[in-house]
C-alpha atoms as a PDB file:
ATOM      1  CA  UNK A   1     142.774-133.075-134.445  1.00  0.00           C
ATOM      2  CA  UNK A   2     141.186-136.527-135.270  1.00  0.00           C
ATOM      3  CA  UNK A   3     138.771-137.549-137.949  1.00  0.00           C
ATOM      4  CA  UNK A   4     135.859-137.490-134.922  1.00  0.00           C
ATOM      5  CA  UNK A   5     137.081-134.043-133.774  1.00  0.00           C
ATOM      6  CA  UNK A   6     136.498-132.731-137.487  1.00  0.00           C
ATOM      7  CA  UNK A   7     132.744-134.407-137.118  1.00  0.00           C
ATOM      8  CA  UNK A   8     131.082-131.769-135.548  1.00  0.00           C
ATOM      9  CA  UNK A   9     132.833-128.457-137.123  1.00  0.00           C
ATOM     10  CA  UNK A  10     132.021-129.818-140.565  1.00  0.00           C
ATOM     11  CA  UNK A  11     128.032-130.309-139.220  1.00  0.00           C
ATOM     12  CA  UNK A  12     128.605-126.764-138.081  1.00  0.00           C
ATOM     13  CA  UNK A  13     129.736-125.525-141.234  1.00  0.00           C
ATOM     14  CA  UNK A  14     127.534-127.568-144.130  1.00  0.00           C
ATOM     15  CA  UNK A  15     124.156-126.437-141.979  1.00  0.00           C
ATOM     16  CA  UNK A  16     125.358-122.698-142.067  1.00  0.00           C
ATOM     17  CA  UNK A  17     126.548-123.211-145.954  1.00  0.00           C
ATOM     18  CA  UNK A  18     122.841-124.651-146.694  1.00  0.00           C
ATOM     19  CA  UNK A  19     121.284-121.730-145.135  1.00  0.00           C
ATOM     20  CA  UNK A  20     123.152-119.360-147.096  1.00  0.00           C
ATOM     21  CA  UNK A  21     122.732-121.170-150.297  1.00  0.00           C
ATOM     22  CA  UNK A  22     120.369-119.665-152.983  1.00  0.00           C
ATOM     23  CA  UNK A  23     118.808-123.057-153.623  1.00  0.00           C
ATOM     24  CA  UNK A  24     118.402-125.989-151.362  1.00  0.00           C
ATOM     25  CA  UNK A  25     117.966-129.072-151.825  1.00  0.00           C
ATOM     26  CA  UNK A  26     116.380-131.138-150.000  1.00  0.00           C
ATOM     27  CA  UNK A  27     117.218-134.846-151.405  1.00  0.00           C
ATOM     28  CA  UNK A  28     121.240-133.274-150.433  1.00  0.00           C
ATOM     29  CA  UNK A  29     120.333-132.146-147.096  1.00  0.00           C
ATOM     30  CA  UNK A  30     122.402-133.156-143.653  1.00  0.00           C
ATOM     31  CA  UNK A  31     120.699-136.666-143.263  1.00  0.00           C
ATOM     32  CA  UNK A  32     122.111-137.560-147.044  1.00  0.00           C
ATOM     33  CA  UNK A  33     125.607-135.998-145.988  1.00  0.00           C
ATOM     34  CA  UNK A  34     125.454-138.170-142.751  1.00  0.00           C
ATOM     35  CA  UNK A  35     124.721-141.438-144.802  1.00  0.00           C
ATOM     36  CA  UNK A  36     127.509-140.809-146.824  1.00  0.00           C
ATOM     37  CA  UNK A  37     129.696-140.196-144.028  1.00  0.00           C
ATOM     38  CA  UNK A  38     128.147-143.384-142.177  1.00  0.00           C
ATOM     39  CA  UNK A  39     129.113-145.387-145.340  1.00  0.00           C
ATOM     40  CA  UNK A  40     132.412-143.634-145.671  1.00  0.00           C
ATOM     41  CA  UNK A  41     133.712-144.642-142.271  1.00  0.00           C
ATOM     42  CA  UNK A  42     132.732-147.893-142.800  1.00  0.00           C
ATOM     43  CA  UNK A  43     134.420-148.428-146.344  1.00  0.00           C
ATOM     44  CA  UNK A  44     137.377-146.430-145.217  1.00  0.00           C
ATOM     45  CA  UNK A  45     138.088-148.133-141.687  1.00  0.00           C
ATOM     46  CA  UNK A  46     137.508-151.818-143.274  1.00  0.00           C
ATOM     47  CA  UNK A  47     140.221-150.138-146.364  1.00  0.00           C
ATOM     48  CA  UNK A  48     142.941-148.040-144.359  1.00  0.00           C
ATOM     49  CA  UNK A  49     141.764-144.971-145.964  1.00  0.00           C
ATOM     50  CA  UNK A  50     142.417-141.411-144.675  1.00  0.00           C
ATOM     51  CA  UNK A  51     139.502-141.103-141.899  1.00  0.00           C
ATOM     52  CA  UNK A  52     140.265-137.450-141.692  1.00  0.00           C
ATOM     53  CA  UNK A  53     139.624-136.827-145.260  1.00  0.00           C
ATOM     54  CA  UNK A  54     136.663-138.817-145.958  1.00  0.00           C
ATOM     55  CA  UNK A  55     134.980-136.686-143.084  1.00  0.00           C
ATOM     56  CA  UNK A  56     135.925-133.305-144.925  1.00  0.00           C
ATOM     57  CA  UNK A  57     134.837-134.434-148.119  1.00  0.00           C
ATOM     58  CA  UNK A  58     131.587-136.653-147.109  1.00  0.00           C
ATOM     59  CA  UNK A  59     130.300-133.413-145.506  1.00  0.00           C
ATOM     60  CA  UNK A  60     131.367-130.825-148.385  1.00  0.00           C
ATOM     61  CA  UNK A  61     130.744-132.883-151.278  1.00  0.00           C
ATOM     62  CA  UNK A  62     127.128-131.667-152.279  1.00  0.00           C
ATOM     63  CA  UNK A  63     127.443-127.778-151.557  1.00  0.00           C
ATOM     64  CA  UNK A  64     127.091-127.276-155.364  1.00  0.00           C
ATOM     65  CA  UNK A  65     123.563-128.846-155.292  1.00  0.00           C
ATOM     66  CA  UNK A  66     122.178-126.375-153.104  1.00  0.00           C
ATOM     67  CA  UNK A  67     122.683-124.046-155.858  1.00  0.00           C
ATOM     68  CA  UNK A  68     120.734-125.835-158.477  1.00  0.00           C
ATOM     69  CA  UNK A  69     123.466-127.932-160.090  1.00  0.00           C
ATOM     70  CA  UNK A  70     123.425-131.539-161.013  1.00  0.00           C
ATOM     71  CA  UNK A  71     127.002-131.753-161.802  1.00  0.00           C
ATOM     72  CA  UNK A  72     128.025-130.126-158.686  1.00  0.00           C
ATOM     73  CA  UNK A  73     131.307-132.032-157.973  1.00  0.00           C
ATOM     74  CA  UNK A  74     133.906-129.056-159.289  1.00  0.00           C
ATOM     75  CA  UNK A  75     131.691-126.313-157.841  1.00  0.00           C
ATOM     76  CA  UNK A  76     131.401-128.349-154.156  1.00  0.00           C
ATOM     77  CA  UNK A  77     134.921-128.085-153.993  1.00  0.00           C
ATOM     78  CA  UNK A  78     135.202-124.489-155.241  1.00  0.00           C
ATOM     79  CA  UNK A  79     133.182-123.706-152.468  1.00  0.00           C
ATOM     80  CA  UNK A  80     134.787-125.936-149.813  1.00  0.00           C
ATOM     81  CA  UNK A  81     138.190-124.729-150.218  1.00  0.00           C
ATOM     82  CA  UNK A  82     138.241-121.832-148.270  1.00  0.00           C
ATOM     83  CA  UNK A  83     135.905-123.095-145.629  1.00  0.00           C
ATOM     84  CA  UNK A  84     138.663-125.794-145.136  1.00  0.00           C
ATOM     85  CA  UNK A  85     141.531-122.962-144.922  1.00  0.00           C
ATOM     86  CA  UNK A  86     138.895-120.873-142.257  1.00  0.00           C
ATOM     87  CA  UNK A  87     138.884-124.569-140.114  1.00  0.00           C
ATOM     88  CA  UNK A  88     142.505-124.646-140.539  1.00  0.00           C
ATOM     89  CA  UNK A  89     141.780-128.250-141.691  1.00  0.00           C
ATOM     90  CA  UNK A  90     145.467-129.915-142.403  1.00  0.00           C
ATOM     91  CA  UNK A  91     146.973-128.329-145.447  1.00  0.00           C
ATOM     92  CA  UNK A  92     148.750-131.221-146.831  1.00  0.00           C
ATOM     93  CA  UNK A  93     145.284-133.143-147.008  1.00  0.00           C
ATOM     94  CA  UNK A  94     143.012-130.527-148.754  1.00  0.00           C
ATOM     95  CA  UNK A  95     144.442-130.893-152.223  1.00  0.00           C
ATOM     96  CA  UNK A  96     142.845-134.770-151.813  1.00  0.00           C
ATOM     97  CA  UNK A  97     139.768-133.749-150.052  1.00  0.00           C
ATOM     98  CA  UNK A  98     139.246-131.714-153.192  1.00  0.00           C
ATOM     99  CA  UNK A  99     139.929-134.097-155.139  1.00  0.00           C
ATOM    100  CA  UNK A 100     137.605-136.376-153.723  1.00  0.00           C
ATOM    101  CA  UNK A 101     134.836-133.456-153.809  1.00  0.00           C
ATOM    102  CA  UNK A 102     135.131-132.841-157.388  1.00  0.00           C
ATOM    103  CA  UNK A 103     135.244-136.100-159.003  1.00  0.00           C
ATOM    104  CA  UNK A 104     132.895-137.683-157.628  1.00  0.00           C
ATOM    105  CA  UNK A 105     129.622-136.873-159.950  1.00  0.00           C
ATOM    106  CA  UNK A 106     128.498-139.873-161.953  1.00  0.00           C
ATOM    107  CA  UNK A 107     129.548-138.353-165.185  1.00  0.00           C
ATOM    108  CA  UNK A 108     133.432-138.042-164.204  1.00  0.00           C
ATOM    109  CA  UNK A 109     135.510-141.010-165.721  1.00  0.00           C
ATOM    110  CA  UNK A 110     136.609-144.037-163.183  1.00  0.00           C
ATOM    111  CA  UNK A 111     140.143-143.625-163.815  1.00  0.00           C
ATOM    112  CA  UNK A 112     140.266-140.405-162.839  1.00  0.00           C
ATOM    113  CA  UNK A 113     139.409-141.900-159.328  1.00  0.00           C
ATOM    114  CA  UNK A 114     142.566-142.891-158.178  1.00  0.00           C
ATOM    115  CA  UNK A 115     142.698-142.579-154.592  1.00  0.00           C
ATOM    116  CA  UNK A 116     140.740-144.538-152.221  1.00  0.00           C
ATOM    117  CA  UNK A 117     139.197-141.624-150.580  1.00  0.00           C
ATOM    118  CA  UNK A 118     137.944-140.817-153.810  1.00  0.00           C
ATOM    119  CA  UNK A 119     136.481-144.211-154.541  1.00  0.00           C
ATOM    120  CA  UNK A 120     135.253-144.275-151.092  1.00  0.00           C
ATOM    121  CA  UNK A 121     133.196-140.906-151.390  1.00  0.00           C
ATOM    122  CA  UNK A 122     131.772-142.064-154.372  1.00  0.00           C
ATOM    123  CA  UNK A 123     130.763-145.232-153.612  1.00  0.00           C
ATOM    124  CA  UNK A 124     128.985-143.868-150.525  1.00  0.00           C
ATOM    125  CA  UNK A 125     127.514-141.260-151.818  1.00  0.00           C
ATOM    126  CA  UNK A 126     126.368-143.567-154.594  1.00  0.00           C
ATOM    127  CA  UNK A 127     124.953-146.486-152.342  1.00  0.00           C
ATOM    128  CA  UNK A 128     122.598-143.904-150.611  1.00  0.00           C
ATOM    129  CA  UNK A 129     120.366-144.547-153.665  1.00  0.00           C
ATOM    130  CA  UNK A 130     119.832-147.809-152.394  1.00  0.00           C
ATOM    131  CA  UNK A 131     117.409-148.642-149.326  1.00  0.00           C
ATOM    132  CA  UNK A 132     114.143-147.242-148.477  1.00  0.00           C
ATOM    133  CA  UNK A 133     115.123-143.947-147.570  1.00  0.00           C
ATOM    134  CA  UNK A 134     117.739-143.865-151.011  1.00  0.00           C
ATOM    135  CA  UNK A 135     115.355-145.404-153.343  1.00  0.00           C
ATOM    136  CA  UNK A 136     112.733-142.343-152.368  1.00  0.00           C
ATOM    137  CA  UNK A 137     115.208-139.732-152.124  1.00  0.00           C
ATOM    138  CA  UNK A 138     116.606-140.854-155.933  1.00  0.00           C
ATOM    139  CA  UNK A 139     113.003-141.283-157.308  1.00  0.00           C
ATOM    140  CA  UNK A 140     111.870-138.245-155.875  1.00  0.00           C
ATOM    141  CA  UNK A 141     114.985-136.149-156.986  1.00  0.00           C
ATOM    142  CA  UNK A 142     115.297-137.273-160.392  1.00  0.00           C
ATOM    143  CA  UNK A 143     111.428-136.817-161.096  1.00  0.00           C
ATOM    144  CA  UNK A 144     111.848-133.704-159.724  1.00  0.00           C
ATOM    145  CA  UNK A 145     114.094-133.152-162.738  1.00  0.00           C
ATOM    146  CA  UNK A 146     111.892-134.670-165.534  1.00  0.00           C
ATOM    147  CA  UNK A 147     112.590-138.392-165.487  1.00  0.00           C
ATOM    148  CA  UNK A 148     109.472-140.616-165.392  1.00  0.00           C
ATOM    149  CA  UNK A 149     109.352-142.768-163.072  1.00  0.00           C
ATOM    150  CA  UNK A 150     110.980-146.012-165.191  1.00  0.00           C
ATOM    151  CA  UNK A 151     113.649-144.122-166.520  1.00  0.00           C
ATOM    152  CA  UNK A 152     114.603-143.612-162.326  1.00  0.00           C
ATOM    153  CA  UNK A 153     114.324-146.701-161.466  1.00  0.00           C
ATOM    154  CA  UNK A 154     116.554-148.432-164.911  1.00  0.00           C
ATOM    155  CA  UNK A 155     119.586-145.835-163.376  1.00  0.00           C
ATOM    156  CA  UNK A 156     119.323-147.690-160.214  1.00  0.00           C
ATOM    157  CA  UNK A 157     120.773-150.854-161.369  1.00  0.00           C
ATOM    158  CA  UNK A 158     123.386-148.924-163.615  1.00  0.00           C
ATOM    159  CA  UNK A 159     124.486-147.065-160.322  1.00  0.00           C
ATOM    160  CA  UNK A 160     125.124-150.688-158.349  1.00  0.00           C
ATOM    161  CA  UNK A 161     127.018-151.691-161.495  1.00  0.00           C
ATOM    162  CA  UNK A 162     128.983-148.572-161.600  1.00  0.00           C
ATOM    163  CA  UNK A 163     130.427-148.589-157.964  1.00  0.00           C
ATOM    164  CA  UNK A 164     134.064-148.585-157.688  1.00  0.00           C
ATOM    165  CA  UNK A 165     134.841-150.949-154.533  1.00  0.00           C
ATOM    166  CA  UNK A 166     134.536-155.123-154.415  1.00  0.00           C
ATOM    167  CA  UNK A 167     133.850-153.841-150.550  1.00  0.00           C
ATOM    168  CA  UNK A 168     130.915-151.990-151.589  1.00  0.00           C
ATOM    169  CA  UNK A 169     129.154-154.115-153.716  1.00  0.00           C
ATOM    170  CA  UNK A 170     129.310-156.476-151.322  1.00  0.00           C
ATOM    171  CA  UNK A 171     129.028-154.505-148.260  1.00  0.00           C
ATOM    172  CA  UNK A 172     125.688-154.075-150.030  1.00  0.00           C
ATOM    173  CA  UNK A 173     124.880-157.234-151.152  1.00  0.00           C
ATOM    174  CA  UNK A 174     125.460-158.708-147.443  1.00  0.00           C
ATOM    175  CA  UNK A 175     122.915-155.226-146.143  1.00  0.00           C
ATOM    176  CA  UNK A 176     120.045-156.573-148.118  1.00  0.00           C
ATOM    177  CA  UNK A 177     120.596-160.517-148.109  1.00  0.00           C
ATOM    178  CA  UNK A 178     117.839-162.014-146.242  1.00  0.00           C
ATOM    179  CA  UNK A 179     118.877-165.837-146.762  1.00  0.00           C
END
């Protein structure tokens, strides 16, 4: 199978994994995985990156936050492994799909993210703070947890500064210029 033959068994599989997950979350929901994915392909067809695993891991990377975690990145992957084996996703791509699940929460070291699948996922997954629709979802997540509303927006800027990719920033940069 091709990356676009994966599309639709992973949209199969994350909406079934959100309905039996003790705690969903809304901000993490399918239209946030399909943003990320959107942004994926994009980063990883202009990069030569691994089509086929940026689809597996753009739709499994947030399964942990359904069950109430913010630092979700090992447990997403915990519980994507064996839904990859049931797909009978490629077994000599899983190990980076994985990869790319688990490291990419904010709090995981940049050199750990060696591959570009892995800077890819978490660059997209990062830009969907930015934008109407990401620049709600963040505020309304991270007040959800506690933060005031200034304290939200002052981690915007340090998530632009902390994306991974030249591509990205100014992917980004070229979105939003108006000149």
């Amino acid at each position: 199978m091709d990356w676009f033959d994966w599309e639709p068994v992973l949209k199969k599989v994350v909406v079934e994994e959100m309905r039996k997950a003790p705690e969903v979350s809304k901000e993490h929901g399918l239209d946030h995985v399909e943003r990320v994915w959107s942004g994926c392909l994009k980063l990883g067809m202009k990069l030569n990156a691994d089509l086929e695993v940026l689809v597996a891991a753009a739709y499994l990377h947030d399964l942990g936050r359904h069950y109430g975690l913010d630092l979700h990145g090992e447990k997403s992957a915990q519980l994507g492994e064996p839904i990859l084996l049931r797909i009978k996703f490629p077994k000599e791509k899983i190990k980076k799909v994985l990869d790319a699940i688990s490291l990419h929460d904010h709090q995981v070291k940049p050199e750990k993210r060696r591959l570009i699948e892995t800077q890819i996922l978490y660059d997209a997954d990062k830009l969907d703070a930015f934008g109407a629709i990401g620049v709600e979802r963040w505020v309304l997540h991270r007040h959800s947890m506690g933060y005031s509303i200034e304290e939200v927006l002052s981690r915007i800027q340090q998530r632009y500064d902390g994306l991974h990719l030249r591509e990205t920033k100014n992917w980004r940069k070229n979105a939003v210029d108006t000149s």
